[in-house]
Protein backbone atom coordinates (compact mmCIF):
# COMPACT_ATOMS: atom_id res chain seq x y z
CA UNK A 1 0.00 0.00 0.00
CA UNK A 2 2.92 2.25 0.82
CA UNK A 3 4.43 1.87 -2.08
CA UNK A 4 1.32 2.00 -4.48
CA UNK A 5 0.85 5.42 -3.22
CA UNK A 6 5.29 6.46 -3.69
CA UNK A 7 4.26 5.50 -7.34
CA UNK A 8 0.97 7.14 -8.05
CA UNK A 9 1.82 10.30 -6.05
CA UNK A 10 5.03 10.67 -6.95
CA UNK A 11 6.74 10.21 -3.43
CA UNK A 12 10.52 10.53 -2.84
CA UNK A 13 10.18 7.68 -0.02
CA UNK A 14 14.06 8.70 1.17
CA UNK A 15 12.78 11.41 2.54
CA UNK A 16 9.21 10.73 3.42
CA UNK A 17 8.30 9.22 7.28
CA UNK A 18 5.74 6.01 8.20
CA UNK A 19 3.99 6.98 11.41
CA UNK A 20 2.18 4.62 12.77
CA UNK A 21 1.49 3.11 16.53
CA UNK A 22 2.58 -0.82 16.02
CA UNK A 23 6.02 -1.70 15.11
CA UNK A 24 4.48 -3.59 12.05
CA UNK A 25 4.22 0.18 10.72
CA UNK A 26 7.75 0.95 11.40
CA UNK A 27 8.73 -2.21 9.29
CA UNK A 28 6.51 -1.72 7.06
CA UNK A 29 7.79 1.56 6.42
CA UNK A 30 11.34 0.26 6.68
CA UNK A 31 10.43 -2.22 3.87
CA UNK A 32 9.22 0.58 1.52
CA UNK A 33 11.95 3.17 2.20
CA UNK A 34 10.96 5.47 4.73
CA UNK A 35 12.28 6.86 7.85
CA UNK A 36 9.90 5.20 10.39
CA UNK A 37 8.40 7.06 13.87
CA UNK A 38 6.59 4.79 16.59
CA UNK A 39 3.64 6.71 18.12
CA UNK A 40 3.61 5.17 21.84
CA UNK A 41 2.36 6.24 25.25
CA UNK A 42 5.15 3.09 26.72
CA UNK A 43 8.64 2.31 25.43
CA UNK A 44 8.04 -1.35 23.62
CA UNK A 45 9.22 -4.12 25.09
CA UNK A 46 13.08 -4.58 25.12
CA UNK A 47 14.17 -6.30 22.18
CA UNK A 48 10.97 -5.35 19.56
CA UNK A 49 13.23 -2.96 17.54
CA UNK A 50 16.29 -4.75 17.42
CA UNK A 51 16.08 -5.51 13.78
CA UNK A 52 13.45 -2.24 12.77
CA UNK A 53 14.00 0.56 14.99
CA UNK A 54 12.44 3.81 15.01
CA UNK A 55 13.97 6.48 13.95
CA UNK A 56 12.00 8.43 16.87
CA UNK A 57 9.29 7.56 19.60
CA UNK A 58 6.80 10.10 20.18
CA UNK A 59 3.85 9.66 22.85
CA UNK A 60 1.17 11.25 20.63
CA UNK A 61 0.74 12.17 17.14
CA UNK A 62 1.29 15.98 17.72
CA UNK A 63 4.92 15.48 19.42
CA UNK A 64 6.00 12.63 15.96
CA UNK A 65 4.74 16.28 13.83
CA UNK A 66 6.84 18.72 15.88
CA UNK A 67 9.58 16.16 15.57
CA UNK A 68 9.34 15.87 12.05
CA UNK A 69 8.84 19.30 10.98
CA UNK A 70 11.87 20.17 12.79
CA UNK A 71 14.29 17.66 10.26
């Protein structure tokens, strides 16, 4: 789906960023190019990002958007 939409839209995925609040986002996003952010009110468990990690963890949507818009 993520990539469908790079292609019809015209996205530059290098410097585009999956948001999402499972760490099947963050790989997902991984997969198809993207700099990934975890939304999360908890750290995840030790070990879920060994392979996939974030490249940020906000607690809320608004916080991931200040911390992108400041890259």
């Amino acid at each position: 789906m993520i990539e469908q939409a790079a292609r019809d839209f015209e996205i530059g995925m290098a410097d585009s960023f999956a948001t999402g609040d499972k760490m099947n986002d963050v790989i997902a996003g991984h997969r198809a190019g993207c700099r990934a952010i975890l939304v999360a009110r908890e750290s995840p468990q030790n070990g879920e990002y060994i392979n996939h990690p974030p490249e940020h963890v906000a607690p809320d949507l608004r916080e991931a958007v200040k911390w992108i818009l400041k890259r």
